[in-house]
Protein backbone atom coordinates (compact mmCIF):
# COMPACT_ATOMS: atom_id res chain seq x y z
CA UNK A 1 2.52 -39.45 27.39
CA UNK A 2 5.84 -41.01 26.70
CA UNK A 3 6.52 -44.98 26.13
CA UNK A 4 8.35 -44.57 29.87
CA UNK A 5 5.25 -43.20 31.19
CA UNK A 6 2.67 -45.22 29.70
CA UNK A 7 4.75 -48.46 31.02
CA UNK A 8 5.64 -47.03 34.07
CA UNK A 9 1.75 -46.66 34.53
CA UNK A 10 1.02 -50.22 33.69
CA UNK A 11 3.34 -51.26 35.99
CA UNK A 12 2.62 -49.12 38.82
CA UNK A 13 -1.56 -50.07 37.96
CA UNK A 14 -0.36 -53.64 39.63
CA UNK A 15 -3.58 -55.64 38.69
CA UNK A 16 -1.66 -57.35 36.20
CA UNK A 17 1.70 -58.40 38.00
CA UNK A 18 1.76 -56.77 41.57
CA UNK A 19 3.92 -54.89 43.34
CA UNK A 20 7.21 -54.43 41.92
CA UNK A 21 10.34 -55.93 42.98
CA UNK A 22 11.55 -54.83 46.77
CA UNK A 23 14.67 -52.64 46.67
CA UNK A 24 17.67 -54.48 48.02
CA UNK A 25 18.82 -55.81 45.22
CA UNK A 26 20.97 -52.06 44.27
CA UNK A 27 23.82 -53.37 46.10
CA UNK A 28 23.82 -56.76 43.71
CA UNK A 29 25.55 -56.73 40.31
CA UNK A 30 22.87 -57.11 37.11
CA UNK A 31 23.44 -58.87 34.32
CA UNK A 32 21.18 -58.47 31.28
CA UNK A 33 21.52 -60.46 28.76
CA UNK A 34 20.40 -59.41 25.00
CA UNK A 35 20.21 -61.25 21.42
CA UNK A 36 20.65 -60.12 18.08
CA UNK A 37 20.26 -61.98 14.62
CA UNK A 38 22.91 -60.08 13.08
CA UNK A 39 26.40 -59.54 13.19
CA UNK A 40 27.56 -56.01 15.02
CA UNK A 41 27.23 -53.56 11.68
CA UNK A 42 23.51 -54.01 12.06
CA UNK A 43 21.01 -51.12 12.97
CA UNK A 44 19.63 -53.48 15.54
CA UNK A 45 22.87 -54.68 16.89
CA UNK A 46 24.13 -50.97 17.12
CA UNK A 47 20.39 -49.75 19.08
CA UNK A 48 21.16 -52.33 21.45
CA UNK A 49 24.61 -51.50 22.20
CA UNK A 50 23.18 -47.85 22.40
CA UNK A 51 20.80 -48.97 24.71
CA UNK A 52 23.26 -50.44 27.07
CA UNK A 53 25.68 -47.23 27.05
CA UNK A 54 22.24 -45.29 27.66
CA UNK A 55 21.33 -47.18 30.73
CA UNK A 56 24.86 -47.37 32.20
CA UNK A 57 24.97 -43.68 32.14
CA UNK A 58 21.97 -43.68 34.34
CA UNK A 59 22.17 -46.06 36.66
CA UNK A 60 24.44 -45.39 39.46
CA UNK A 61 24.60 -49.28 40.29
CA UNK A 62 26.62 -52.38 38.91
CA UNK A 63 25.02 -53.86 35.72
CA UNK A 64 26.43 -55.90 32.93
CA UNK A 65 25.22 -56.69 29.43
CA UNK A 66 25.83 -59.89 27.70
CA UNK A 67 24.42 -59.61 24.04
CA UNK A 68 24.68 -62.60 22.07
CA UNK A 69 25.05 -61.99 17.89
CA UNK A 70 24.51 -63.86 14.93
CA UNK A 71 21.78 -66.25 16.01
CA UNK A 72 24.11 -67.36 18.69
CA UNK A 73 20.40 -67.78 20.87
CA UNK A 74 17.97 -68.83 17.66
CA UNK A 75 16.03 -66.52 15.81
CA UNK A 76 12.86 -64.11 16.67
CA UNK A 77 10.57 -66.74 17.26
CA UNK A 78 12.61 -68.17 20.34
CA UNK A 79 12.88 -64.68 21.24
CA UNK A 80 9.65 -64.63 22.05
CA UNK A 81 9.02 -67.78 24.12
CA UNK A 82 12.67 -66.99 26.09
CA UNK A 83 10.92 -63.54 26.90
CA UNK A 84 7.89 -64.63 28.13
CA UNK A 85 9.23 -67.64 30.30
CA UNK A 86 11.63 -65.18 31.51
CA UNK A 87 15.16 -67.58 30.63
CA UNK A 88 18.28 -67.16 28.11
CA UNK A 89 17.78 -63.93 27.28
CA UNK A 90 16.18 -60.36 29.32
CA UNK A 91 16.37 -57.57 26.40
CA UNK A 92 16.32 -57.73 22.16
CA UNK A 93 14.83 -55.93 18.88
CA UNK A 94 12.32 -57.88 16.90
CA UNK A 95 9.25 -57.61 14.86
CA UNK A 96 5.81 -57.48 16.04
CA UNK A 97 4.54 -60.61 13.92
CA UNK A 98 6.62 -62.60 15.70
CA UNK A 99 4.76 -61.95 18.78
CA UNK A 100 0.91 -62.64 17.41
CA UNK A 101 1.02 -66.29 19.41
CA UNK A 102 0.74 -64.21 22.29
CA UNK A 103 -1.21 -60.80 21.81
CA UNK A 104 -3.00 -61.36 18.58
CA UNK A 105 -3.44 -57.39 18.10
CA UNK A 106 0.31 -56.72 18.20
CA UNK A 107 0.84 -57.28 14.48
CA UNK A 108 -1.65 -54.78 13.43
CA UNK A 109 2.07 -51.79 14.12
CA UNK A 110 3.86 -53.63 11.47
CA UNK A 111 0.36 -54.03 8.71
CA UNK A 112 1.62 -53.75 5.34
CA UNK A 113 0.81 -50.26 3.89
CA UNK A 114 -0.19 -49.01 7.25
CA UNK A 115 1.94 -45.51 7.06
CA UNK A 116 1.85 -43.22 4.58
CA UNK A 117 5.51 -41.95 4.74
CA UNK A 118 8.24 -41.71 7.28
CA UNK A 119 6.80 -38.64 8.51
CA UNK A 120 3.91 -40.56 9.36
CA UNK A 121 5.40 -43.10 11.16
CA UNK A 122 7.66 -41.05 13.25
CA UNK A 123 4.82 -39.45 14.68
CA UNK A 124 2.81 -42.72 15.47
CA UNK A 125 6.03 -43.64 17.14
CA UNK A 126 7.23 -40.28 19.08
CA UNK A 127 3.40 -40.35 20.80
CA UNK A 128 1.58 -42.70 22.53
CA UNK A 129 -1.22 -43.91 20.30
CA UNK A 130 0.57 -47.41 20.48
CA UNK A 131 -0.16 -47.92 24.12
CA UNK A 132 -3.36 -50.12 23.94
CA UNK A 133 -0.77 -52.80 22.07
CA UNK A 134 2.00 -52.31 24.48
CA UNK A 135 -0.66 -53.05 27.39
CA UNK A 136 -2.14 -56.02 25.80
CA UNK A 137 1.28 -57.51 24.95
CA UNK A 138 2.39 -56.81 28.63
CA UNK A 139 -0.85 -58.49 30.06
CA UNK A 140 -0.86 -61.90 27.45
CA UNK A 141 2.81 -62.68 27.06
CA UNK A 142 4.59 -60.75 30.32
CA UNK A 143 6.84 -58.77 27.78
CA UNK A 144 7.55 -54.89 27.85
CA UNK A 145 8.29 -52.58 25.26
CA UNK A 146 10.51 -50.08 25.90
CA UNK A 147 11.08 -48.05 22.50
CA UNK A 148 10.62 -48.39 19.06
CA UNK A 149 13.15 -48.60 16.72
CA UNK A 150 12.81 -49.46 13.08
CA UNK A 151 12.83 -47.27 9.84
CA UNK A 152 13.62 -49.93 7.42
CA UNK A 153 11.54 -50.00 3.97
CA UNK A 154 10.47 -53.07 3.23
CA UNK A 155 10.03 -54.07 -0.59
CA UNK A 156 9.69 -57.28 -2.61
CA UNK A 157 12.65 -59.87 -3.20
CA UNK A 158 12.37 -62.27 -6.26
CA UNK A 159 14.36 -64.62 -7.89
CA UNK A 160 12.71 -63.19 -11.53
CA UNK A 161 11.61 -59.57 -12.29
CA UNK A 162 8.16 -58.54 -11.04
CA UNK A 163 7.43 -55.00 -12.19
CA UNK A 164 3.83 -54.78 -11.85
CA UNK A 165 0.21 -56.48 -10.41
CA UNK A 166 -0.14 -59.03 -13.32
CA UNK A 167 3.55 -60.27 -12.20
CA UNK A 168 3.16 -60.26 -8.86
CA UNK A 169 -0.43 -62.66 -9.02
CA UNK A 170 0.80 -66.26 -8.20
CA UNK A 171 4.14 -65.18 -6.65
CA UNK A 172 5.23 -68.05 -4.17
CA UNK A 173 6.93 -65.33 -1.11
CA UNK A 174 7.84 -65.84 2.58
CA UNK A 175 5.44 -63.69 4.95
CA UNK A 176 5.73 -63.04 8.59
CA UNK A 177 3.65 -65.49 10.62
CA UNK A 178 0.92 -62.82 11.55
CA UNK A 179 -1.66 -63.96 9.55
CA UNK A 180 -2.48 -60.32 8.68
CA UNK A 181 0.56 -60.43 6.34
CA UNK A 182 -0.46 -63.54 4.23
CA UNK A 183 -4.08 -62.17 4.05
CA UNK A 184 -2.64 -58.78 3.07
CA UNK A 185 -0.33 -60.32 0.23
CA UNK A 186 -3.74 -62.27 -0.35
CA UNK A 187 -5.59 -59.99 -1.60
CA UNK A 188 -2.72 -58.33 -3.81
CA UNK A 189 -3.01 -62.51 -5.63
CA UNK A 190 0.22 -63.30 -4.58
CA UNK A 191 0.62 -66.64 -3.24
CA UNK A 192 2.05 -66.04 0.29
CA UNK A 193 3.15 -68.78 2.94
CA UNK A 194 4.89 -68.68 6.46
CA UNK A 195 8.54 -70.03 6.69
CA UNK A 196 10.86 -69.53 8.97
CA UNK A 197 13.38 -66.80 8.80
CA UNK A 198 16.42 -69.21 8.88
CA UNK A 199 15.05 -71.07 6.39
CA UNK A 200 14.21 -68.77 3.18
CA UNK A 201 17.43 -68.84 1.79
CA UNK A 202 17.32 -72.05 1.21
CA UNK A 203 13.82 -72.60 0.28
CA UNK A 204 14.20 -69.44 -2.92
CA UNK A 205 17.43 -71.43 -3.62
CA UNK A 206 15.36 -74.74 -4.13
CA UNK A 207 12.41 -73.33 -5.79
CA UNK A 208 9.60 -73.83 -2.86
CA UNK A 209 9.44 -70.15 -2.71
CA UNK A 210 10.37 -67.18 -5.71
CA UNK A 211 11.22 -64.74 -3.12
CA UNK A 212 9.92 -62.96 0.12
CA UNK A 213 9.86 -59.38 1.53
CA UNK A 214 11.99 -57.30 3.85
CA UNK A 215 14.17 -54.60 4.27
CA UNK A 216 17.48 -53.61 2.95
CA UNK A 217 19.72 -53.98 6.11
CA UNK A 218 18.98 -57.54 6.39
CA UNK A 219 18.80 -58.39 2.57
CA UNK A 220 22.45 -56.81 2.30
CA UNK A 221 23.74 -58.75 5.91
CA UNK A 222 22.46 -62.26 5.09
CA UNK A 223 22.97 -61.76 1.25
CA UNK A 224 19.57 -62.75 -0.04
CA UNK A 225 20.46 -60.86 -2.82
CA UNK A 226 22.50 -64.26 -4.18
CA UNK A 227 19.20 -66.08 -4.48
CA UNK A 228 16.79 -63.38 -5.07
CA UNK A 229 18.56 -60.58 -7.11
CA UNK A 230 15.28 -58.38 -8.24
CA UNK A 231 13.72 -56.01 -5.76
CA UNK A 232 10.37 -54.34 -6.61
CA UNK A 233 9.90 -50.92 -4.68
CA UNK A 234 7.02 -51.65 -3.24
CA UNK A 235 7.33 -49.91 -0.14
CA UNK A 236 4.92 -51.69 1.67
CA UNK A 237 5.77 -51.30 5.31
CA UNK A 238 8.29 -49.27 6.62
CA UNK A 239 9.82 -51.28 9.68
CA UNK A 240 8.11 -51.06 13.81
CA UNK A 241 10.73 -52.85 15.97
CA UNK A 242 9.73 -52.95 19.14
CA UNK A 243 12.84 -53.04 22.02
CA UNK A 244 11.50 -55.08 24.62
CA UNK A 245 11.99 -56.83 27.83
CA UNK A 246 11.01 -59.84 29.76
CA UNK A 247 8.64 -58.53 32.08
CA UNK A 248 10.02 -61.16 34.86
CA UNK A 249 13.34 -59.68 34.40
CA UNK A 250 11.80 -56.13 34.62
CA UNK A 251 10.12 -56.94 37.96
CA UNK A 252 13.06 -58.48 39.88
CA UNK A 253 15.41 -55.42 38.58
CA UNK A 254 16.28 -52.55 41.32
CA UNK A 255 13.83 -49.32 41.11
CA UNK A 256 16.67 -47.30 39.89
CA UNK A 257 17.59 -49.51 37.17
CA UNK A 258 14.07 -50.06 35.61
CA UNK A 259 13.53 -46.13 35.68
CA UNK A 260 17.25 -45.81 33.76
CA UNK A 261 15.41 -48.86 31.77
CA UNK A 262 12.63 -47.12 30.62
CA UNK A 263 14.34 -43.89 29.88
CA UNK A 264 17.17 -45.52 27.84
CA UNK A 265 14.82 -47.62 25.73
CA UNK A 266 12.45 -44.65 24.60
CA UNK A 267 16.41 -42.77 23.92
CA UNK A 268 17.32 -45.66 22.04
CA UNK A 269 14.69 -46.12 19.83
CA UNK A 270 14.55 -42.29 18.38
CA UNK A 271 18.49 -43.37 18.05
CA UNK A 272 17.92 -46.68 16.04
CA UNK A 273 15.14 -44.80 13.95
CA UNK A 274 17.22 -42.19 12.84
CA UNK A 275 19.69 -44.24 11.71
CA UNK A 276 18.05 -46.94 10.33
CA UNK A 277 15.69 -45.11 8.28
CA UNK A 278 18.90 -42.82 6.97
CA UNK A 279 21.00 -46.06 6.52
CA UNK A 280 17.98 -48.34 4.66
CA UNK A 281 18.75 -46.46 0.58
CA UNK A 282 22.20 -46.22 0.95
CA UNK A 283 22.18 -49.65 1.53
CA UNK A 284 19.69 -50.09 -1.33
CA UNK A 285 22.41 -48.20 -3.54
CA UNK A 286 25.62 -49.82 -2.19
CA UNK A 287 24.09 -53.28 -3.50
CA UNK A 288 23.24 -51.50 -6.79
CA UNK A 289 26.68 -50.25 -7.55
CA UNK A 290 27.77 -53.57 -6.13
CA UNK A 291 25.81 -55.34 -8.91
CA UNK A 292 24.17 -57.37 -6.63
CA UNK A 293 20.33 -57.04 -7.24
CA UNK A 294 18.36 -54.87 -9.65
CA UNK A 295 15.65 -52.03 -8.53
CA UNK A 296 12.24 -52.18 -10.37
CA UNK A 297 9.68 -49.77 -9.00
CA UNK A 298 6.15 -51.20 -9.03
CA UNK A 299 4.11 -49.84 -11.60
CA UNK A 300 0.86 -47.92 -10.39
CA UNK A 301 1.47 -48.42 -6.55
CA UNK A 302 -1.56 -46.76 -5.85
CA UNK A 303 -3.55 -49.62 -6.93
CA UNK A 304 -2.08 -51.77 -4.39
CA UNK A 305 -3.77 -48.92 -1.53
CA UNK A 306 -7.28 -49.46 -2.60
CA UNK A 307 -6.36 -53.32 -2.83
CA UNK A 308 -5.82 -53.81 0.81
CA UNK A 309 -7.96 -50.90 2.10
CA UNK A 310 -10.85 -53.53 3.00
CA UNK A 311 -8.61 -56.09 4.80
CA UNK A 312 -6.83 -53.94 7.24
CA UNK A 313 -10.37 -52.43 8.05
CA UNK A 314 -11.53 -56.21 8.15
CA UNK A 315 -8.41 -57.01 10.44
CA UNK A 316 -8.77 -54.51 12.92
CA UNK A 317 -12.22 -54.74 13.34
CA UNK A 318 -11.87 -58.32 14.51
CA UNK A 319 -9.29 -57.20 17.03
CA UNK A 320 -11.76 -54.52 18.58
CA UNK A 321 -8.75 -52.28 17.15
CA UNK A 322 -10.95 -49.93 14.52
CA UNK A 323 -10.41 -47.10 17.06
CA UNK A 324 -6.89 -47.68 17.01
CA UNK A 325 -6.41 -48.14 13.35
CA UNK A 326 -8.08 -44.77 13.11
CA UNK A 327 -6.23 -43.03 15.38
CA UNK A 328 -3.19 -44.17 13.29
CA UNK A 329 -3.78 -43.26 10.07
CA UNK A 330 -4.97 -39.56 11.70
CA UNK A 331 -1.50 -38.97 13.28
């Protein structure tokens, strides 16, 4: 089953939400109106604007999209309450953490260490073994997902070297506000703590943190790399971006639109992960030559594995999610 058919079922189900919205409204003009944190070279940006293109090619009706760059609208953690109350903004890209206040299971797609490879993760994201997450997201916090994008590698940024497990104990780093990410980093003896996203520049530049964790794209766009040159190839998660959609906007949205909706997001997310995951080491590279930060790769990686083994089994067993977790790591 397809992300388009497993919504469309959840919808159609109407215990959560009802009916959908009565036609009519194909004569009226739609505007949709999207957000990005970054500036319009982005992966993200460039989904969304492949999203748009995607759904104006199938919809036969009148529909506009406004998308907003650059923080213009906050950052992911407004995205979220916007989405749910159904105001400012109707589509964007963010990470799953970001939504825990509202489905507490959602974070467990973006666990460190929770793919093996790419290969792994394309196939958790081409299927539908996500669906129990996209269902409880729907019914706690009224927001869709459409497609997953993603592809990025995250690894370790630091403002001084860390090479191997005796470096990284004690490290002061920015996690995610799931708590699964600080109890992951936990357990590896760093010393993690949730700050906001706008505000880690700042805080590696005035010592309260030594550096954080993320992907290349967004160290190279908001140049991190000037306050946190060293990056550690840790390759702890590689990137689940969820597109997704007010569910209040969805509803009040013509029939033909939300089925050009649902096809264009699934379209645009195999589009953002091919070119995110193809863009994420050049980028890597292009700040290398650029002498902007310098590459360590983490010595015996494989320790880190058995490290957080326990906790993610620990993690989804208190979400009821051990099924789920299984069926992930068997894809």
């Amino acid at each position: 089953m397809t992300i388009q058919q497993s919504t469309r079922a959840l919808f159609t189900g109407a215990a959560l939400f009802g009916a959908l919205a009565a036609s009519g409204a194909g004569a009226q003009e739609v505007t949709l109106r999207g957000a990005s944190m970054f500036d319009e070279a982005h992966a993200f940006t460039r989904t969304m604007v492949r999203f748009a293109e995607l759904v104006e090619e199938k919809y036969d009706g009148d529909v506009t999209f406004d998308l907003r760059l650059n923080g213009e609208l906050g950052v992911e953690a407004d995205y979220v309450t916007f989405l749910q109350q159904g105001v400012a903004i109707d589509y964007t890209i963010m990470a799953p953490s970001n939504m825990a206040t509202f489905a507490p299971a959602i974070p467990l797609m973006d666990m460190p260490f929770l793919f093996r490879d790419l290969a792994h993760w394309e196939a958790v994201l081409s299927s539908d073994v996500l669906a129990p997450l996209e269902a409880e997201l729907l019914e706690k916090a009224d927001i869709m997902i459409i497609g997953y994008t993603g592809g990025g590698v995250r690894n370790i940024l630091s403002s001084q070297p860390i090479r191997n497990i005796d470096e990284l104990a004690g490290f002061r780093m920015r996690v995610m506000g799931a708590p699964i990410q600080a109890q992951i980093f936990s357990a590896l003896n760093a010393a993690p703590s949730a700050i906001a996203y706008n505000e880690v520049y700042n805080a590696i530049q005035t010592g309260v943190i030594s550096g954080f964790e993320n992907e290349a794209a967004s160290i190279q766009n908001l140049k991190f790399y000037e306050v946190a040159p060293y990056v550690t190839l840790t390759q702890h998660t590689i990137t689940v971006r969820p597109i997704v959609m007010s569910g209040k906007t969805f509803r009040s949205l013509p029939e033909g639109l939300q089925a050009a909706i649902l096809e264009a997001g699934a379209e645009a997310g195999a589009y953002g992960r091919a070119l995110e995951s193809s863009e994420d080491g050049i980028k890597l590279q292009e700040m290398v030559d650029a002498g902007q930060i310098t590459l360590f790769e983490f010595e015996n990686r494989d320790a880190l594995l058995d490290m957080v083994t326990p906790v993610q089994d620990a993690f989804a067993a208190d979400l009821g999610a051990t099924a789920l977790l299984e069926a992930i790591r068997a894809k």
